[in-house]
C-alpha atoms as a PDB file:
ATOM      1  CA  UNK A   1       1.185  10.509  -3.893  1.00  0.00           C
ATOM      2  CA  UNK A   2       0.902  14.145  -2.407  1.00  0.00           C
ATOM      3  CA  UNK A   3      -1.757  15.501  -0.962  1.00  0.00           C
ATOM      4  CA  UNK A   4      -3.309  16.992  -3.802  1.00  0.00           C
ATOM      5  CA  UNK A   5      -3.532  13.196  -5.351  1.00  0.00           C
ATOM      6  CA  UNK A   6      -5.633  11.992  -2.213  1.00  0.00           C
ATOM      7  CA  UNK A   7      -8.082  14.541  -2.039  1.00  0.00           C
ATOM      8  CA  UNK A   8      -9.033  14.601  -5.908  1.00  0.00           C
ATOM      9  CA  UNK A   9      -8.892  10.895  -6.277  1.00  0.00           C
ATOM     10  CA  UNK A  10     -11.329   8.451  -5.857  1.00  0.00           C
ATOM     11  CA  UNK A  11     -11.734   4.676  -6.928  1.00  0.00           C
ATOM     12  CA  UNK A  12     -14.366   3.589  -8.458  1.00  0.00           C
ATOM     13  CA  UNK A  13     -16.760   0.989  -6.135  1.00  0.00           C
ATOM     14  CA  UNK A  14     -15.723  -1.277  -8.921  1.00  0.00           C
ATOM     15  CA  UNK A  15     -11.976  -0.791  -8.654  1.00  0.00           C
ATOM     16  CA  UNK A  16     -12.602  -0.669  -4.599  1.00  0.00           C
ATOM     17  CA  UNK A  17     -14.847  -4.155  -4.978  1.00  0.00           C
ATOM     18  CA  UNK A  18     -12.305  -5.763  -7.579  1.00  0.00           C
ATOM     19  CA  UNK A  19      -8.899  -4.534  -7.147  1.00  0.00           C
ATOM     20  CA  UNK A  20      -8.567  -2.634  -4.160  1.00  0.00           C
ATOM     21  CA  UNK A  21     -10.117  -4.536  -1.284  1.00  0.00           C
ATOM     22  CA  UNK A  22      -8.847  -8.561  -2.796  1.00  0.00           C
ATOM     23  CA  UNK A  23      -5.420  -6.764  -3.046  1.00  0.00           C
ATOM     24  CA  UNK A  24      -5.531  -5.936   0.426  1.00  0.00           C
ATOM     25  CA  UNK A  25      -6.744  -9.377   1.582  1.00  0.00           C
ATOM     26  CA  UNK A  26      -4.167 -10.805  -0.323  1.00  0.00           C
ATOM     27  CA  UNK A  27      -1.278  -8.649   0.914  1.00  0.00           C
ATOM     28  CA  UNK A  28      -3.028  -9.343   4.471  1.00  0.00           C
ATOM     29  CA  UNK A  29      -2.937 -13.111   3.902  1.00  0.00           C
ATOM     30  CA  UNK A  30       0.756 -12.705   2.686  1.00  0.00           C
ATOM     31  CA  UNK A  31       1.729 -10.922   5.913  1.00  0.00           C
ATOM     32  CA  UNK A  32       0.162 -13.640   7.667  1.00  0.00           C
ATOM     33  CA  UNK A  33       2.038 -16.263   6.129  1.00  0.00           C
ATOM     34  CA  UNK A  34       5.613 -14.541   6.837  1.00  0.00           C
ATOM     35  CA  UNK A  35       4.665 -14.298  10.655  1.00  0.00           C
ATOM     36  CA  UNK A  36       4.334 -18.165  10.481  1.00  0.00           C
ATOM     37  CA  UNK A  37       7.102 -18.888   8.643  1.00  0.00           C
ATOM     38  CA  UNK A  38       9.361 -16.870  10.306  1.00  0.00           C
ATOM     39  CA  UNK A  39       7.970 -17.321  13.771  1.00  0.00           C
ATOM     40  CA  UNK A  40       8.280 -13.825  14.254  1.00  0.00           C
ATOM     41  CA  UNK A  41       5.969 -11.110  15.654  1.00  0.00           C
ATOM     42  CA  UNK A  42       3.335  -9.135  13.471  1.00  0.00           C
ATOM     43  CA  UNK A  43       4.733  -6.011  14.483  1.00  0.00           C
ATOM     44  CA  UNK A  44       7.667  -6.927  12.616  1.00  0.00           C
ATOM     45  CA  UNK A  45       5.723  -7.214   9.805  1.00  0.00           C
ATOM     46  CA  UNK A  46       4.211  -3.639  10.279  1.00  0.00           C
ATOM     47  CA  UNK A  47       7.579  -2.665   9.865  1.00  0.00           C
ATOM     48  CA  UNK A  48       7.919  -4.073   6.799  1.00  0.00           C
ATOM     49  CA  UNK A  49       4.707  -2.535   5.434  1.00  0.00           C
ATOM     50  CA  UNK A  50       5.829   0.810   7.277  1.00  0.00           C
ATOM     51  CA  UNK A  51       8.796   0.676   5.101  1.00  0.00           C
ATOM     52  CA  UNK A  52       7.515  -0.041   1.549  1.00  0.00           C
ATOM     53  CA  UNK A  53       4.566   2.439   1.872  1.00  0.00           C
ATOM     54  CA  UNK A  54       7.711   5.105   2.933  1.00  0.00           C
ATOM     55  CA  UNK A  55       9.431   3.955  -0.147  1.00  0.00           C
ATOM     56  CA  UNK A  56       6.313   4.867  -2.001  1.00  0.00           C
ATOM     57  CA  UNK A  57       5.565   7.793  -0.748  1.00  0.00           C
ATOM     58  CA  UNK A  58       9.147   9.092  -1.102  1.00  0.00           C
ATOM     59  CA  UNK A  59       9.223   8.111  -4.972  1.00  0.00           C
ATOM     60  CA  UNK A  60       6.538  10.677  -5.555  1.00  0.00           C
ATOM     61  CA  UNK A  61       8.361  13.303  -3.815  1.00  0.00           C
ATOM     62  CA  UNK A  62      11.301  12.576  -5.875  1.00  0.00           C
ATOM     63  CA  UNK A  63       8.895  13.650  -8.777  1.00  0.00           C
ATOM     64  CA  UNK A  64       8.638   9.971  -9.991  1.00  0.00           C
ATOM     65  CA  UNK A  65       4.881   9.702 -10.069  1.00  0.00           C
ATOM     66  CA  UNK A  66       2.847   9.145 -12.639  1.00  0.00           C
ATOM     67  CA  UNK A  67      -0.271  10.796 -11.359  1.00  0.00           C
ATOM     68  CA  UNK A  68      -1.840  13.252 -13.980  1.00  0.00           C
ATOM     69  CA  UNK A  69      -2.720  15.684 -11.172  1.00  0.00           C
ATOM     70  CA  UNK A  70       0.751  16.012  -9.858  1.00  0.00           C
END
């Protein structure tokens, strides 16, 4: 998303009460799992996130966003 995505859009308090926060609690809940089953530490998990939100982020920049204010 670039910059000029963030600051012009906002979610709805019904997309924030129905899509984005329960999406975040269930990604949050999924992270959790992994760290049990793999017995590993959480910050190996922040990798993990680290890495797909840089994947995001650098599919925009490669002009592959879908965004109508990009």
């Amino acid at each position: 998303m670039s910059k000029n995505c963030q600051i012009t859009w906002q979610p709805t308090q019904e997309q924030v009460d129905k899509v984005i926060l329960p999406g975040m609690q269930e990604i949050a809940n999924q992270c959790a799992g992994y760290i049990n089953e793999l017995q590993c530490p959480p910050e190996f998990v922040a990798v993990m996130l680290r890495d797909i939100a840089d994947a995001f982020e650098s599919s925009v920049i490669e002009g592959e966003s879908d965004c109508s204010c990009c």
